[in-house]
C-alpha atoms as a PDB file:
ATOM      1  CA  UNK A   1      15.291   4.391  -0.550  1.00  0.00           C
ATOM      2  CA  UNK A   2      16.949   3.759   2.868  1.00  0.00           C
ATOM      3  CA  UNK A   3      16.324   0.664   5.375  1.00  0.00           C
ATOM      4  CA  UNK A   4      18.247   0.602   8.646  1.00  0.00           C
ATOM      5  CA  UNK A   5      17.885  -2.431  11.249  1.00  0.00           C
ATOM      6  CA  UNK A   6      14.297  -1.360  11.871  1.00  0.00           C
ATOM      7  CA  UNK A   7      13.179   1.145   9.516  1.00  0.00           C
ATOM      8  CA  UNK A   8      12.362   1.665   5.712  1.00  0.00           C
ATOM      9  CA  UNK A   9      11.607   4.363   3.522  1.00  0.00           C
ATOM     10  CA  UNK A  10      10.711   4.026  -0.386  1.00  0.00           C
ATOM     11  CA  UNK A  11       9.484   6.891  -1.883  1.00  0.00           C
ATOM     12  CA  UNK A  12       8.257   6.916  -5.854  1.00  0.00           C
ATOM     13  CA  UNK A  13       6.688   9.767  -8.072  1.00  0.00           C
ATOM     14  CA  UNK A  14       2.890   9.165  -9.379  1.00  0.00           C
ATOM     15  CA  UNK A  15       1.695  10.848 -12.292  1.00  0.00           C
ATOM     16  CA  UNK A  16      -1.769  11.158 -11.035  1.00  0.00           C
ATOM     17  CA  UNK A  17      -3.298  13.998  -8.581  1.00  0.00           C
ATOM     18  CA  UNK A  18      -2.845  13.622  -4.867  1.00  0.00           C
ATOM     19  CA  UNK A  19      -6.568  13.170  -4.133  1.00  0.00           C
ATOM     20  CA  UNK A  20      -6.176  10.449  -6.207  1.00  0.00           C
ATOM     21  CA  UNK A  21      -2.971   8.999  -4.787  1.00  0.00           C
ATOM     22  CA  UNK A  22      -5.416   9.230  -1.041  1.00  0.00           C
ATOM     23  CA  UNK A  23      -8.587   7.329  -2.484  1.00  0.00           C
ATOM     24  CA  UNK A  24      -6.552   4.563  -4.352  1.00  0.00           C
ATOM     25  CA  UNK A  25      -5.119   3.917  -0.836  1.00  0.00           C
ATOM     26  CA  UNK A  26      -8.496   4.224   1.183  1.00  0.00           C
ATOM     27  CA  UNK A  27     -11.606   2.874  -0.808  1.00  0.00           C
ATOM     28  CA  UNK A  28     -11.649  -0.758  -1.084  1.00  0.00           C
ATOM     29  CA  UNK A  29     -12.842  -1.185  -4.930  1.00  0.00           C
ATOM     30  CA  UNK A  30      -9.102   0.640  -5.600  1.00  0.00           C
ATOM     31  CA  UNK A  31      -6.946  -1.435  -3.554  1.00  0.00           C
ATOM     32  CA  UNK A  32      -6.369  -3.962  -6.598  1.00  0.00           C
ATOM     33  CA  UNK A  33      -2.819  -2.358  -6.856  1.00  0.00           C
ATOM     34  CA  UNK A  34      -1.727  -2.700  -3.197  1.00  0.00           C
ATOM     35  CA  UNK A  35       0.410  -6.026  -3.763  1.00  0.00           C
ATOM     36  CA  UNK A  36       3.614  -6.853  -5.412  1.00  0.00           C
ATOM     37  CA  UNK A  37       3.415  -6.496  -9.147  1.00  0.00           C
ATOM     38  CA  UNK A  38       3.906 -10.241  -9.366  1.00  0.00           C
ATOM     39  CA  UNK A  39       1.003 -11.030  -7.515  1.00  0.00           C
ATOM     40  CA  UNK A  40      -3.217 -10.215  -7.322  1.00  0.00           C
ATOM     41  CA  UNK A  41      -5.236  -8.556  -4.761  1.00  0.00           C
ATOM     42  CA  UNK A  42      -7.970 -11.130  -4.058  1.00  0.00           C
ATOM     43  CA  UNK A  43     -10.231  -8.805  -1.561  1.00  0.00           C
ATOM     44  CA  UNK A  44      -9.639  -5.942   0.110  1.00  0.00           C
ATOM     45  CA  UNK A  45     -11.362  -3.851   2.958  1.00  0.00           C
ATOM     46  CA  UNK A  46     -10.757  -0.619   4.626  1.00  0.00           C
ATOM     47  CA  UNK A  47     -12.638   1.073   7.522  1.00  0.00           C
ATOM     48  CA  UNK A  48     -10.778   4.368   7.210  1.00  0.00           C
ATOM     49  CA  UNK A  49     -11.140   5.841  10.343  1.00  0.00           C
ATOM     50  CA  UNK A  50      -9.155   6.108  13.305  1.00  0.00           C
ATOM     51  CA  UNK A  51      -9.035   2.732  15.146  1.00  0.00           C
ATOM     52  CA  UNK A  52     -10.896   1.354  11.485  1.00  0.00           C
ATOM     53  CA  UNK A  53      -9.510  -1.599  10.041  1.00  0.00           C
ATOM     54  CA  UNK A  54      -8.097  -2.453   6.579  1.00  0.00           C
ATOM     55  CA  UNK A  55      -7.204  -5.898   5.481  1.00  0.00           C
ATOM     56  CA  UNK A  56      -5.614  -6.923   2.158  1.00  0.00           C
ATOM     57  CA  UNK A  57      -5.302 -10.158   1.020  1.00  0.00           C
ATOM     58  CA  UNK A  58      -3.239 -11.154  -2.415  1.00  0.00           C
ATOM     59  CA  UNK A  59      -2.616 -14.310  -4.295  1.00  0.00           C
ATOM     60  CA  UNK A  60       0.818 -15.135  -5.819  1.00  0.00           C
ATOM     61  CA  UNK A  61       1.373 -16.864  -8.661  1.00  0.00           C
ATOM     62  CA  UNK A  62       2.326 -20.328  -6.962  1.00  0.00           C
ATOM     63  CA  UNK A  63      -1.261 -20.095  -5.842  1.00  0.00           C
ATOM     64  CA  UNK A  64      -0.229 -18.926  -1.920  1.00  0.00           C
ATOM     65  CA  UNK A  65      -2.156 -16.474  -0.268  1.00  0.00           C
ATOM     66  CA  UNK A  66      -0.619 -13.778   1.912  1.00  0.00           C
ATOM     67  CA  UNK A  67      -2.666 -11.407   4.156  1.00  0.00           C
ATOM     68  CA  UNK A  68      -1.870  -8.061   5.725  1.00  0.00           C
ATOM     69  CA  UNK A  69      -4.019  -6.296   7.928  1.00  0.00           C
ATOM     70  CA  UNK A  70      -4.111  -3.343  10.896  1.00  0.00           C
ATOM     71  CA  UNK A  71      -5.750  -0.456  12.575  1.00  0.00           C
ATOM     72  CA  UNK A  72      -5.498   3.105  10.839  1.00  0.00           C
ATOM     73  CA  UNK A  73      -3.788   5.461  13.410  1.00  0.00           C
ATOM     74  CA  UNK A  74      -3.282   8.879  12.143  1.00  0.00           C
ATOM     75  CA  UNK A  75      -5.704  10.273   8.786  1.00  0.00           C
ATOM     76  CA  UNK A  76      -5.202  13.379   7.536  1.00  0.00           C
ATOM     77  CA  UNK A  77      -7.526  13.485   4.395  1.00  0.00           C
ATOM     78  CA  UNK A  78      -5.330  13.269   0.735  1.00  0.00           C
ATOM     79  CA  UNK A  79      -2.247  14.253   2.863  1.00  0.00           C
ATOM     80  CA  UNK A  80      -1.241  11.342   5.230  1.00  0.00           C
ATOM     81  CA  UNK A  81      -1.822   7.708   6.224  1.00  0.00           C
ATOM     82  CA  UNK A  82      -0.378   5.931   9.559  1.00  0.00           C
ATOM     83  CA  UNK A  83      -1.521   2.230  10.109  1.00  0.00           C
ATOM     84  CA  UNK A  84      -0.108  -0.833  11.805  1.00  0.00           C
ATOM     85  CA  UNK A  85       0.633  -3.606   9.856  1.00  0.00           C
ATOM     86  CA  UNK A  86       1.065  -7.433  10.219  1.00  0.00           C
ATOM     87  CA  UNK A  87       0.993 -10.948   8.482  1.00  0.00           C
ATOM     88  CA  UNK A  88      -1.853 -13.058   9.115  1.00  0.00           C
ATOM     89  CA  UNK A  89       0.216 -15.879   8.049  1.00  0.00           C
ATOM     90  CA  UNK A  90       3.266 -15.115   9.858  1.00  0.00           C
ATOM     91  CA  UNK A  91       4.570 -14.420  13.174  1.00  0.00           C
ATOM     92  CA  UNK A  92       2.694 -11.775  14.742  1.00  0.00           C
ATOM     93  CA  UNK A  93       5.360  -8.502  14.228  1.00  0.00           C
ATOM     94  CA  UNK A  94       3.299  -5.340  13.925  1.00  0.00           C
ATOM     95  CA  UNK A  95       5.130  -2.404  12.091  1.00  0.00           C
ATOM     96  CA  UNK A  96       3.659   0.953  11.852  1.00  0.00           C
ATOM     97  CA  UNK A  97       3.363   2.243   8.101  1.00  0.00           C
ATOM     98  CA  UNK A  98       3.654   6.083   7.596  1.00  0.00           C
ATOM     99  CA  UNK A  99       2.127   7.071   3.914  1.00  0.00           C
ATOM    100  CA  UNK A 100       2.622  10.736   2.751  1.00  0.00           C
ATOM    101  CA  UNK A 101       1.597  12.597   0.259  1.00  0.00           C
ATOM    102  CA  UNK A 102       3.087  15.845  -1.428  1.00  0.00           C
ATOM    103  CA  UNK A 103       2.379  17.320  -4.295  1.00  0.00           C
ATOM    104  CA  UNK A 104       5.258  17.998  -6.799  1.00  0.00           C
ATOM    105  CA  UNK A 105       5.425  19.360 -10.414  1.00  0.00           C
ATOM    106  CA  UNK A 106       4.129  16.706 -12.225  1.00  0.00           C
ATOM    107  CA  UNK A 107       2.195  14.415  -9.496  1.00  0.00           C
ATOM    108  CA  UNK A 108       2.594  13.270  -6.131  1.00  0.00           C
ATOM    109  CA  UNK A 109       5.563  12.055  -4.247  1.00  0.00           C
ATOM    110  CA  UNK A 110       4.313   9.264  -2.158  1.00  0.00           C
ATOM    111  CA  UNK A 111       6.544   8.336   0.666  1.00  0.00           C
ATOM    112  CA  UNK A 112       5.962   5.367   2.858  1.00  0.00           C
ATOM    113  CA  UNK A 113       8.073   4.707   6.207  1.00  0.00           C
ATOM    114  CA  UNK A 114       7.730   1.307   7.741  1.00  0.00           C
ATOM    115  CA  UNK A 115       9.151   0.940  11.363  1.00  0.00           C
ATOM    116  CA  UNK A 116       9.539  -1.586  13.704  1.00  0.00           C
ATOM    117  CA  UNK A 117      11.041  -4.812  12.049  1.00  0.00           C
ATOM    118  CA  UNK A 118      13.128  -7.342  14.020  1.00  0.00           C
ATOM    119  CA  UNK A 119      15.798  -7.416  11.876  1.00  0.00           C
ATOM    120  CA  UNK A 120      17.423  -5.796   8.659  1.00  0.00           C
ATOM    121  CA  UNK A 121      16.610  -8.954   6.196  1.00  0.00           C
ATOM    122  CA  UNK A 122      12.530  -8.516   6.939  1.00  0.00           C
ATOM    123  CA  UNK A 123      12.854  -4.864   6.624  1.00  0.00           C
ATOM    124  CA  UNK A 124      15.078  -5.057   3.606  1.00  0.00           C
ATOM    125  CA  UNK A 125      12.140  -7.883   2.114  1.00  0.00           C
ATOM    126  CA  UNK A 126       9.309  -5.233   3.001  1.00  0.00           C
ATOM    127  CA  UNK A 127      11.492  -2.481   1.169  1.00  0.00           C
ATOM    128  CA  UNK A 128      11.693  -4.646  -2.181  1.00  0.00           C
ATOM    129  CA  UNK A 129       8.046  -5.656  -1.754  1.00  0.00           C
ATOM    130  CA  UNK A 130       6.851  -1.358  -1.400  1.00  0.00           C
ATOM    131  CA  UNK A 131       9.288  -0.885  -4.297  1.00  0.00           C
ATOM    132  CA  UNK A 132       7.028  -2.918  -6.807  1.00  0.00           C
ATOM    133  CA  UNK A 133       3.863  -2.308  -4.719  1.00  0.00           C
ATOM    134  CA  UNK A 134       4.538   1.506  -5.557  1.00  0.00           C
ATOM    135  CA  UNK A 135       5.102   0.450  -8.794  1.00  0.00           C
ATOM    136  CA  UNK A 136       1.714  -1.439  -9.290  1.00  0.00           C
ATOM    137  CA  UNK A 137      -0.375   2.141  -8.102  1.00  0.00           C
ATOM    138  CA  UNK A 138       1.998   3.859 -10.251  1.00  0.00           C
ATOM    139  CA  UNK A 139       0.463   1.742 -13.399  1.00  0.00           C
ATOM    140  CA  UNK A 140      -2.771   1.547 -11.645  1.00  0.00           C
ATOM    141  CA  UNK A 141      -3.277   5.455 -11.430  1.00  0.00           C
ATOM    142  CA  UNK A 142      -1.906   6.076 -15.419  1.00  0.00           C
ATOM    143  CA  UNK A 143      -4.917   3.976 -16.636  1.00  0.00           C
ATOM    144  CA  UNK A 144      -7.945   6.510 -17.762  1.00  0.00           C
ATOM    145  CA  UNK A 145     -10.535   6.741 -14.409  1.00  0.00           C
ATOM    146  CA  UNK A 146     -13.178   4.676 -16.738  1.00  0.00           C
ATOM    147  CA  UNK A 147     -10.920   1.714 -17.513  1.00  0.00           C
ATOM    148  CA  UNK A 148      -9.947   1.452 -14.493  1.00  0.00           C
ATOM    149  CA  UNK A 149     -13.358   1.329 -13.453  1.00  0.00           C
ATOM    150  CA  UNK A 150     -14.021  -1.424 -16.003  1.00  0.00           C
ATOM    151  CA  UNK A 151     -10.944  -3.359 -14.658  1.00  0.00           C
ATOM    152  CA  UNK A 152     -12.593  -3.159 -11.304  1.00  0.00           C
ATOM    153  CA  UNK A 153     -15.893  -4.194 -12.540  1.00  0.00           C
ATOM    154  CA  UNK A 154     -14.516  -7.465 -14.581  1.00  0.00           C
ATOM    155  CA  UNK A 155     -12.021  -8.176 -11.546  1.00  0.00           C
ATOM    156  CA  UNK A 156     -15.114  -9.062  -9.427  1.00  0.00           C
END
């Protein structure tokens, strides 16, 4: 795990298949990991096409909302993800979010590269925030494929 000025990179082992690793980041009815353990995905959409849309908003638990959202730029299918990415709530800075996928002996090493912050303190905030985010499809992707499903289901 590395952040420079402008740059991040947090990369975490998932026990779980790497066509796995791609739909939990692309279909909208997975995305209830992609926040901060500490906080809840509230709704979630993703056009996952080139020039599609995604937008994620989570609730943490002071009650504040916080939503992310940008354009995908670069799919290749359970491989690799590029997007931009901004805050809704924020001053408009759009970073560009590279997501990778390899497969390794046990899983998949997911790797995500954020570029294009202002200055090391957002980029080192973003890097703490992938860190647990990581950590939340980590425990996301151990649960068995039908109670996760069920999770889903009741989440609604």
């Amino acid at each position: 795990m590395t952040s420079t000025r402008k740059n991040l990179e947090v990369s975490r082992r998932i026990l779980a298949k790497r066509e796995e690793v791609f739909d939990a980041w692309t279909h909208p009815d997975w995305m209830d990991w992609y926040c901060p353990e500490t906080m809840r995905v509230i709704s979630a959409s993703a056009d996952v096409r080139i020039g599609g849309t995604y937008r994620v908003t989570m609730r943490a638990d002071d009650g504040q909302t916080h939503t992310c959202y940008g354009a995908y730029e670069a799919i290749v299918p359970d491989r690799r993800l590029v997007f931009s990415h901004q805050w809704e709530d924020r001053e408009p800075v759009q970073t560009h979010v590279t997501v990778q996928l390899e497969d390794d002996d046990v899983g998949t090493e997911v790797t995500v590269t954020q570029e294009g912050f202002l200055d090391a303190d957002e980029a080192k905030s973003h890097e703490i925030g992938w860190i647990s985010t990581l950590a939340h499809l980590e425990k996301q992707l151990a649960e068995p494929a039908p109670v996760r499903q069920r999770a889903q289901q009741a989440a609604r």
